[in-house]
C-alpha atoms as a PDB file:
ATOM      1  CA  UNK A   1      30.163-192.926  29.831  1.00  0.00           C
ATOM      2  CA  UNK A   2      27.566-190.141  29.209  1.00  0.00           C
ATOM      3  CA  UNK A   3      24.085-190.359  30.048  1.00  0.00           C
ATOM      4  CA  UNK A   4      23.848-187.072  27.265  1.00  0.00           C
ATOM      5  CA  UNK A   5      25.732-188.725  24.748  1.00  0.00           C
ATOM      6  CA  UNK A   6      23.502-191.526  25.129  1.00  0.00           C
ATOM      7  CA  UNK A   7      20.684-190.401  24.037  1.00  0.00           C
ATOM      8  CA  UNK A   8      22.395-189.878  20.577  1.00  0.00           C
ATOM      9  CA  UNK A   9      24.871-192.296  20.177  1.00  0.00           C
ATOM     10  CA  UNK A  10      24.344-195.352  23.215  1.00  0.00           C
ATOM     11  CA  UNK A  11      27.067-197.876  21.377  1.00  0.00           C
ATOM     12  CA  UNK A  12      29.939-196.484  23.785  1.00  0.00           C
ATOM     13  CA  UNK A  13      27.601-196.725  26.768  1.00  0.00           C
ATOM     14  CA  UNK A  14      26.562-200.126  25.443  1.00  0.00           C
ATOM     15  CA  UNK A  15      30.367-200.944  24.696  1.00  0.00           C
ATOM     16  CA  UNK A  16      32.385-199.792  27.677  1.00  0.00           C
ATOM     17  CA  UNK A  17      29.532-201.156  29.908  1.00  0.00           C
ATOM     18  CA  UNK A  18      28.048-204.139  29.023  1.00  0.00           C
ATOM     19  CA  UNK A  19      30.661-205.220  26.551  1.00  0.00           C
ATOM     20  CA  UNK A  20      33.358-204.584  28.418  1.00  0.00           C
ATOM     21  CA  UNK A  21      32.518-205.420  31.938  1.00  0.00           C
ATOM     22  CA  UNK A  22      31.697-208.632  30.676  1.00  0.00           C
ATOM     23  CA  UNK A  23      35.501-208.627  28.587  1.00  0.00           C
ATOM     24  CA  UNK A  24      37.332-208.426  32.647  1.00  0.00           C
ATOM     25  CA  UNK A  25      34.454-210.849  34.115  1.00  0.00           C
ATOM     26  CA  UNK A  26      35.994-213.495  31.784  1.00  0.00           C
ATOM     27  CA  UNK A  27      39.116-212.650  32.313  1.00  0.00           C
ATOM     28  CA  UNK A  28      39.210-212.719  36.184  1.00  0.00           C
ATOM     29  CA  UNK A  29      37.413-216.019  36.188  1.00  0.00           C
ATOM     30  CA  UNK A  30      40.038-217.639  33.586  1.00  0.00           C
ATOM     31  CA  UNK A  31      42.717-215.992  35.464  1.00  0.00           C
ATOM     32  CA  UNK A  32      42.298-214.438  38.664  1.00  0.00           C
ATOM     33  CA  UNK A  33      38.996-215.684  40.376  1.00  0.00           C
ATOM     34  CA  UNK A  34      40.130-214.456  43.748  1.00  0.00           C
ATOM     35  CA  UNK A  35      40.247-210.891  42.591  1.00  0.00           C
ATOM     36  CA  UNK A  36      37.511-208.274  44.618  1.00  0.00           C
ATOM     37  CA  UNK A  37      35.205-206.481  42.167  1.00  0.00           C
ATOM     38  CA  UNK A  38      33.361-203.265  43.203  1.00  0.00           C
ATOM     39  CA  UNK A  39      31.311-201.880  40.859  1.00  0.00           C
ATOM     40  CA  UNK A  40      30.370-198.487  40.537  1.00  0.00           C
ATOM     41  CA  UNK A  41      27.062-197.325  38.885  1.00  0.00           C
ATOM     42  CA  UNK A  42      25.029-194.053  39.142  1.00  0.00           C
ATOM     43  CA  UNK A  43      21.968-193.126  40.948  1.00  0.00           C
ATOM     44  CA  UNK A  44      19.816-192.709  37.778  1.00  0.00           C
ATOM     45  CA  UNK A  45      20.041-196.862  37.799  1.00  0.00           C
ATOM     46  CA  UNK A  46      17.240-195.804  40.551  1.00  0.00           C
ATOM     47  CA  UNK A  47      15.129-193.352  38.379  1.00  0.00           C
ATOM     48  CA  UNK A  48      13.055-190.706  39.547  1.00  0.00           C
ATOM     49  CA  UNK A  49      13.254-190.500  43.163  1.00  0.00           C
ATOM     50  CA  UNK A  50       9.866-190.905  45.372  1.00  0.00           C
ATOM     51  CA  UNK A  51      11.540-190.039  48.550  1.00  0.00           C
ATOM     52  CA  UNK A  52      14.783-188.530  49.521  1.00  0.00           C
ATOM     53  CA  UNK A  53      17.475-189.623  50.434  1.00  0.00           C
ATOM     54  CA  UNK A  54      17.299-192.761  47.751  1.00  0.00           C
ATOM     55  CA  UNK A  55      18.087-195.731  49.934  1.00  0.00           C
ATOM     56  CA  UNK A  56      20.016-198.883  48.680  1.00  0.00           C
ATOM     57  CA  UNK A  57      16.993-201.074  48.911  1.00  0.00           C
ATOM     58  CA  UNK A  58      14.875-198.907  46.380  1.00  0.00           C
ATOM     59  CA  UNK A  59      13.696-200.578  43.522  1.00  0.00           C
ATOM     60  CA  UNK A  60      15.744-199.692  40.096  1.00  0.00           C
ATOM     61  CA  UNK A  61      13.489-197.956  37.407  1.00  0.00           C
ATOM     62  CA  UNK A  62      16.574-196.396  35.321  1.00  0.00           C
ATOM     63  CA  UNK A  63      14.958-193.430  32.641  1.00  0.00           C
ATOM     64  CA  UNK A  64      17.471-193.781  29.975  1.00  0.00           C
ATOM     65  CA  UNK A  65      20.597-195.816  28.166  1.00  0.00           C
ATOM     66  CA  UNK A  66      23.291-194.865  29.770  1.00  0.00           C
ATOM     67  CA  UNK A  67      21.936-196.152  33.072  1.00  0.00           C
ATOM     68  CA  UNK A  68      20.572-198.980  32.108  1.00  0.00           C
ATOM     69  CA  UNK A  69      23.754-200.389  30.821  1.00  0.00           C
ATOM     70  CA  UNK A  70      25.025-199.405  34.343  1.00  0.00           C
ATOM     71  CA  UNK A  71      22.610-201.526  35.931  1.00  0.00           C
ATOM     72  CA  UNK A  72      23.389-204.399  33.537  1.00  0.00           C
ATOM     73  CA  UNK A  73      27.382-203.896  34.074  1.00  0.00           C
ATOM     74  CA  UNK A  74      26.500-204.128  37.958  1.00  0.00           C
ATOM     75  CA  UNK A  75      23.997-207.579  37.183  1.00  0.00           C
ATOM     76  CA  UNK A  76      26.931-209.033  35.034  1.00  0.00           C
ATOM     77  CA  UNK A  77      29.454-208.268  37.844  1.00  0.00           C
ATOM     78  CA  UNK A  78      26.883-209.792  40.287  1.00  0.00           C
ATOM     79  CA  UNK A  79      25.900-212.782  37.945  1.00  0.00           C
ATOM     80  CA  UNK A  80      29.831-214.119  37.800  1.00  0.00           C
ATOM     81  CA  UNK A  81      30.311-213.263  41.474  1.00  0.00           C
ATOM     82  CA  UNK A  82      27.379-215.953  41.941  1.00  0.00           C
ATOM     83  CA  UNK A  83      27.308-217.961  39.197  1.00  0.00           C
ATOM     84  CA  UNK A  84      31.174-218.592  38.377  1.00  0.00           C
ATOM     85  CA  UNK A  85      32.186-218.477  41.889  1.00  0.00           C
ATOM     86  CA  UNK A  86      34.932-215.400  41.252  1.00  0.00           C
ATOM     87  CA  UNK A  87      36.122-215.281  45.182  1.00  0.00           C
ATOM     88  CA  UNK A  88      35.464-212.014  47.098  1.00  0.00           C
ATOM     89  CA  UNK A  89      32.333-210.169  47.381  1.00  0.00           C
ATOM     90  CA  UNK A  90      31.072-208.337  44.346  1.00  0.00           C
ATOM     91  CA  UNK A  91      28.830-205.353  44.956  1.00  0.00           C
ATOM     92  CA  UNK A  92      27.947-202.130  43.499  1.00  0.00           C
ATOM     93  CA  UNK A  93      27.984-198.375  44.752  1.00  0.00           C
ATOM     94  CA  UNK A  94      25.573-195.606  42.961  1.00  0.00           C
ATOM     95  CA  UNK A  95      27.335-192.444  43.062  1.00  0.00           C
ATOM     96  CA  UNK A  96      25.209-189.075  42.980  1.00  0.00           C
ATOM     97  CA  UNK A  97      26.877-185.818  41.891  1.00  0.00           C
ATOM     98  CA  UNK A  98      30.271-186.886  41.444  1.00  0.00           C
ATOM     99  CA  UNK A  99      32.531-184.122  41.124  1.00  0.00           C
ATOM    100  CA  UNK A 100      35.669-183.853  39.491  1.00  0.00           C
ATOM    101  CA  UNK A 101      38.336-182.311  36.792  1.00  0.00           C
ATOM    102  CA  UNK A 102      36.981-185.142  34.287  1.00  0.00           C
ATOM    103  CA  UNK A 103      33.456-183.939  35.100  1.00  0.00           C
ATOM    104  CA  UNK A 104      31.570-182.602  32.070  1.00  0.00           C
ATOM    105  CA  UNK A 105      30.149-180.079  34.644  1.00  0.00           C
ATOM    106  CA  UNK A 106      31.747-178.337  37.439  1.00  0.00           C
ATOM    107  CA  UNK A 107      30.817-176.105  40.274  1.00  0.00           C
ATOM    108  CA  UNK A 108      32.512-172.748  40.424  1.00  0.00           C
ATOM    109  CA  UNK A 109      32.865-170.968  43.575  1.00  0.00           C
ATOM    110  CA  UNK A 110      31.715-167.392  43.011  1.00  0.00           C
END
């Protein structure tokens, strides 16, 4: 939800991450086990960066809440994938800098 917010309040983050993700794992494998699940997390699931650019194999060391419940939502999604054989392949994409008009910050031109 909000890696900010977080730090004050982490229930949502908790909630609509671990809670929830969990809440459609359940019901795809009771109803739709074929279904294709792509996760998307957030870079800060890797932490402070050593190197740049952050490659996919780097080890996770998230700093705070928010993306910690990311990585767990991404685990969970993996864990049913593997362990409840839900069809399809079930991965996860860390997005850095997403922009958008639901971003909390935005880049103006000047």
């Amino acid at each position: 939800m909000d890696h900010v917010l977080s730090l004050t309040d982490p229930f949502p983050d908790i909630d609509l991450n671990i809670k929830d993700t969990t809440v459609l794992m359940e019901a795809l494998k009771r109803h739709n086990p074929a279904a294709r699940v792509v996760y998307t997390g957030t870079r800060g699931e890797y932490g402070s960066a050593d190197s740049l650019p952050v490659t996919e194999d780097a080890p996770t060391n998230p700093r705070g809440l928010h993306e910690i419940s990311n990585l767990a939502a991404a685990k969970i999604v993996e864990m049913y994938g593997h362990v409840h054989g839900i069809k399809g392949r079930c991965c996860a994409s860390r997005t850095s800098t997403a922009r958008g008009p639901r971003c909390a910050t935005r880049a103006t031109a000047s």
